[in-house]
C-alpha atoms as a PDB file:
ATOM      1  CA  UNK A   1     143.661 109.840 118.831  1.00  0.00           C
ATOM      2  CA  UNK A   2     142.235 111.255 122.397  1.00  0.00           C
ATOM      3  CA  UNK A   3     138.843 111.793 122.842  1.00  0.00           C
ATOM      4  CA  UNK A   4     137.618 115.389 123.877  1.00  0.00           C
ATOM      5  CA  UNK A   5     134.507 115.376 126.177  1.00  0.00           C
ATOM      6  CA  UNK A   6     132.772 118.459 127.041  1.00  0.00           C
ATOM      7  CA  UNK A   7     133.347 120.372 130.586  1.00  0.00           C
ATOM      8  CA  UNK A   8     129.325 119.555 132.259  1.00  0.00           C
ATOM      9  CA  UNK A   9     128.758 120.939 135.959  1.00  0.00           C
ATOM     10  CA  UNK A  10     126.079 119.564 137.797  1.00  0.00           C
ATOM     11  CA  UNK A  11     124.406 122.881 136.939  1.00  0.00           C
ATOM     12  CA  UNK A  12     123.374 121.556 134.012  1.00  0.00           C
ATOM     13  CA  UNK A  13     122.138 118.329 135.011  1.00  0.00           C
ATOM     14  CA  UNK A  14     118.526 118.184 135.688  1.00  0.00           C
ATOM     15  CA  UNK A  15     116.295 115.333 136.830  1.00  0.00           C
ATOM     16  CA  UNK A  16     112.663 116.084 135.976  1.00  0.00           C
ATOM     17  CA  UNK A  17     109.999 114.769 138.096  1.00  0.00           C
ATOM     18  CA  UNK A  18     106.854 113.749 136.016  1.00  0.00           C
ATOM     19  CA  UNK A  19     103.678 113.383 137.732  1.00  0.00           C
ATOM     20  CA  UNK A  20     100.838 111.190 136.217  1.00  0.00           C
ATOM     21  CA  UNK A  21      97.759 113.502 135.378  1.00  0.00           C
ATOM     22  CA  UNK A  22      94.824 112.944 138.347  1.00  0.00           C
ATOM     23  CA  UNK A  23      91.900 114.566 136.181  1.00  0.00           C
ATOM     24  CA  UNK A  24      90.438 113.698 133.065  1.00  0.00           C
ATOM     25  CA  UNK A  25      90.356 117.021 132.062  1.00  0.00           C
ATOM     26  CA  UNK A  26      93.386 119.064 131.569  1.00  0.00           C
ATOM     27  CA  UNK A  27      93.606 122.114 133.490  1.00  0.00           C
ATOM     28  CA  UNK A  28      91.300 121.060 136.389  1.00  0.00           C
ATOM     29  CA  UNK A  29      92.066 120.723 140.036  1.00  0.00           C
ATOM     30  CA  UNK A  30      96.014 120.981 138.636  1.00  0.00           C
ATOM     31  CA  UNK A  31      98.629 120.823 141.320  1.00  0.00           C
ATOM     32  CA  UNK A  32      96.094 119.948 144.941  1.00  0.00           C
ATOM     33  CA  UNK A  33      98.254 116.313 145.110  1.00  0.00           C
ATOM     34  CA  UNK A  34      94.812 114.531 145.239  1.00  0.00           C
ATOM     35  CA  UNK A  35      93.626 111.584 142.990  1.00  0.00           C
ATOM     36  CA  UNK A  36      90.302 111.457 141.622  1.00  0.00           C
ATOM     37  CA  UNK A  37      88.626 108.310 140.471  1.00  0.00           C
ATOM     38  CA  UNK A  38      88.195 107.794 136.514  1.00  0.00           C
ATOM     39  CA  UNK A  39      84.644 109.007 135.537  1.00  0.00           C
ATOM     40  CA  UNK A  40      82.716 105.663 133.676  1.00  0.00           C
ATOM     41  CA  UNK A  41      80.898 106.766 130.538  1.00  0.00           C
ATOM     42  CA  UNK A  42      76.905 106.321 131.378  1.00  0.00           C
ATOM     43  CA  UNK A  43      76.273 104.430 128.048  1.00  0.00           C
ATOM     44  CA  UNK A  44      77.911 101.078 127.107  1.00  0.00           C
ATOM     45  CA  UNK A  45      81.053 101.640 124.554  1.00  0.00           C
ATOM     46  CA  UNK A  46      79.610  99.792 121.661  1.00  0.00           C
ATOM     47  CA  UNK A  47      79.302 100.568 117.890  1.00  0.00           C
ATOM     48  CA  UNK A  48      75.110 100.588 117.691  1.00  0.00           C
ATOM     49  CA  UNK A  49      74.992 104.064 117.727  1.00  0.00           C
ATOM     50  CA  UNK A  50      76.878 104.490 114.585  1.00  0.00           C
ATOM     51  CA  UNK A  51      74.698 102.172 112.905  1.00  0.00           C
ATOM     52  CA  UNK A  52      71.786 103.694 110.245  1.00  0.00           C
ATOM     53  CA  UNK A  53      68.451 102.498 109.546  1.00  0.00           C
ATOM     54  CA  UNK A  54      68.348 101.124 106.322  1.00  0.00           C
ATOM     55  CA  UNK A  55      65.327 100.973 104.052  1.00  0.00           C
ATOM     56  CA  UNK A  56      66.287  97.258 102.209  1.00  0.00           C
ATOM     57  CA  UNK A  57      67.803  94.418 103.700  1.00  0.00           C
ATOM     58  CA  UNK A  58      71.213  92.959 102.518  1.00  0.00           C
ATOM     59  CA  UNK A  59      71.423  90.902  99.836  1.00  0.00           C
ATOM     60  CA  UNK A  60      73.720  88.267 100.125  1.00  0.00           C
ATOM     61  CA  UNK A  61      72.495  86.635  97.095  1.00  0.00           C
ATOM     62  CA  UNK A  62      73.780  89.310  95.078  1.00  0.00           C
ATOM     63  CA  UNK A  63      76.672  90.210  96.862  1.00  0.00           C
ATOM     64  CA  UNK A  64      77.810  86.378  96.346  1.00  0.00           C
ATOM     65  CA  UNK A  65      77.087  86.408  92.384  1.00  0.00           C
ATOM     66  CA  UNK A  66      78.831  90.012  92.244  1.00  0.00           C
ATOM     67  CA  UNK A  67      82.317  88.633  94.508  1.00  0.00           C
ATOM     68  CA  UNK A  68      82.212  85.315  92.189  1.00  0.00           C
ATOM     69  CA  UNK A  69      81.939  87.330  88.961  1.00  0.00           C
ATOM     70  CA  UNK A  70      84.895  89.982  90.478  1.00  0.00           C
ATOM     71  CA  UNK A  71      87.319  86.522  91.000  1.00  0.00           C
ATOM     72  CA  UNK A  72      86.167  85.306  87.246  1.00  0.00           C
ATOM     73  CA  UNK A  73      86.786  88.391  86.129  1.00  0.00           C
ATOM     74  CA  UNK A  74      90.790  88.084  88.254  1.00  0.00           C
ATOM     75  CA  UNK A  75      91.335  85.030  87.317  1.00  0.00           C
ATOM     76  CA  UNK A  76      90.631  85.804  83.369  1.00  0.00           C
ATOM     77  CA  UNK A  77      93.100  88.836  83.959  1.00  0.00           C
ATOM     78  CA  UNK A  78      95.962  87.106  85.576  1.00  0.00           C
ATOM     79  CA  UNK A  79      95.594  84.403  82.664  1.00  0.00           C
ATOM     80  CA  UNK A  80      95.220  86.661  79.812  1.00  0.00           C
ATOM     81  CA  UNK A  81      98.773  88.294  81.574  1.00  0.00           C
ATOM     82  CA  UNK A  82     100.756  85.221  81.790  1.00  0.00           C
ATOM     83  CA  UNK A  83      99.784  84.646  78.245  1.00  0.00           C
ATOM     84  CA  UNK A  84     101.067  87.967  77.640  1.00  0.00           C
ATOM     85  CA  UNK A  85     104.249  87.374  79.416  1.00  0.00           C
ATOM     86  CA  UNK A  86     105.408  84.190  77.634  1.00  0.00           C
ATOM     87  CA  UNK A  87     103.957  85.534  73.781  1.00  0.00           C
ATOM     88  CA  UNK A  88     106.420  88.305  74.387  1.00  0.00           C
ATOM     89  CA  UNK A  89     109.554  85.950  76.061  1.00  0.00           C
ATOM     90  CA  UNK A  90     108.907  83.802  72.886  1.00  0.00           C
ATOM     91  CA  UNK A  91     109.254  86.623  70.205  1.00  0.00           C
ATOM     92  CA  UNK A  92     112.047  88.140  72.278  1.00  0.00           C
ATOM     93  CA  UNK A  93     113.746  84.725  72.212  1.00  0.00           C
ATOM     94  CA  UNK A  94     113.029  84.532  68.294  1.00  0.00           C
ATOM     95  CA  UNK A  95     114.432  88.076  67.713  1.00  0.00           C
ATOM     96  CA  UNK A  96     117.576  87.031  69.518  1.00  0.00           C
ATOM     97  CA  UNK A  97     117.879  84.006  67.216  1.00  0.00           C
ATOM     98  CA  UNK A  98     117.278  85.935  64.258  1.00  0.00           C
ATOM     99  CA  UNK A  99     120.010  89.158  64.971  1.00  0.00           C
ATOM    100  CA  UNK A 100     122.330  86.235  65.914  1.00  0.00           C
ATOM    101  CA  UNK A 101     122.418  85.096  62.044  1.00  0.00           C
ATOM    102  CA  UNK A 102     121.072  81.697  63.445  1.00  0.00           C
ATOM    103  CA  UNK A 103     118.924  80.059  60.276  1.00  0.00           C
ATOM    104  CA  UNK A 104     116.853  77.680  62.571  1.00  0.00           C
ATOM    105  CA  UNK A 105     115.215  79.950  64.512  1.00  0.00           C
ATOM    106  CA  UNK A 106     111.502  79.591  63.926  1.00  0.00           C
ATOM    107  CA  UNK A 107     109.509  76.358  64.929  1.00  0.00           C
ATOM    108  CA  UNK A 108     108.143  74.884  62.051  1.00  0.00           C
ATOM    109  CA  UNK A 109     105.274  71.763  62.403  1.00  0.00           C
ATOM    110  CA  UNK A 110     105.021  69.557  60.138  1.00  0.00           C
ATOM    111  CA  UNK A 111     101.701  67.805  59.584  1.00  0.00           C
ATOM    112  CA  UNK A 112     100.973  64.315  60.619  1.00  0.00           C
ATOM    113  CA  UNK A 113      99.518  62.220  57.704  1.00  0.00           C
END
């Protein structure tokens, strides 16, 4: 099978020359060739003026009971699910037995005397 390419003249062909922007703000001083320096923000780029006042200190006493009662409170879930999860493979595992005809299906203890 052959290939078809398209006809291209060098018409078509254009090599774009991109020049890197001289002024912080767009649309000043466009197109005079000359570079200006960066401007330097007068105040230090920190996060302290974002910060707020607040009336009451932090905590930390109470923050530590509350993140140890939220991991209890995990840990209790995740167990109470993995319970879950094997109560319900058991029974499923019983049902089997029990729609196979099987007679010896359910675990019986016997007490020790």
């Amino acid at each position: 099978m052959k290939t078809q390419r398209p006809i291209s003249s060098d018409d078509e062909h254009r090599v774009l020359q991109f020049r890197p922007r001289t002024s912080p703000t767009p649309g000043g001083n466009r197109g005079n060739g000359t570079v200006q320096p960066l401007r330097v923000a007068p105040e230090p780029l920190d996060l302290s003026r974002y910060e707020r006042p607040r009336a009451e200190p932090d905590e930390f006493r109470h923050r530590m009971l509350a993140n140890i009662a939220a991991l209890a409170f995990t840990i209790a879930l995740t167990a109470i699910g993995i319970w879950l999860a094997v109560s319900i493979a058991d029974l499923r595992r019983t049902q089997d037995c029990v729609l196979m005809g099987r007679r010896d299906c359910a675990k019986i203890t016997t007490p020790h005397i």
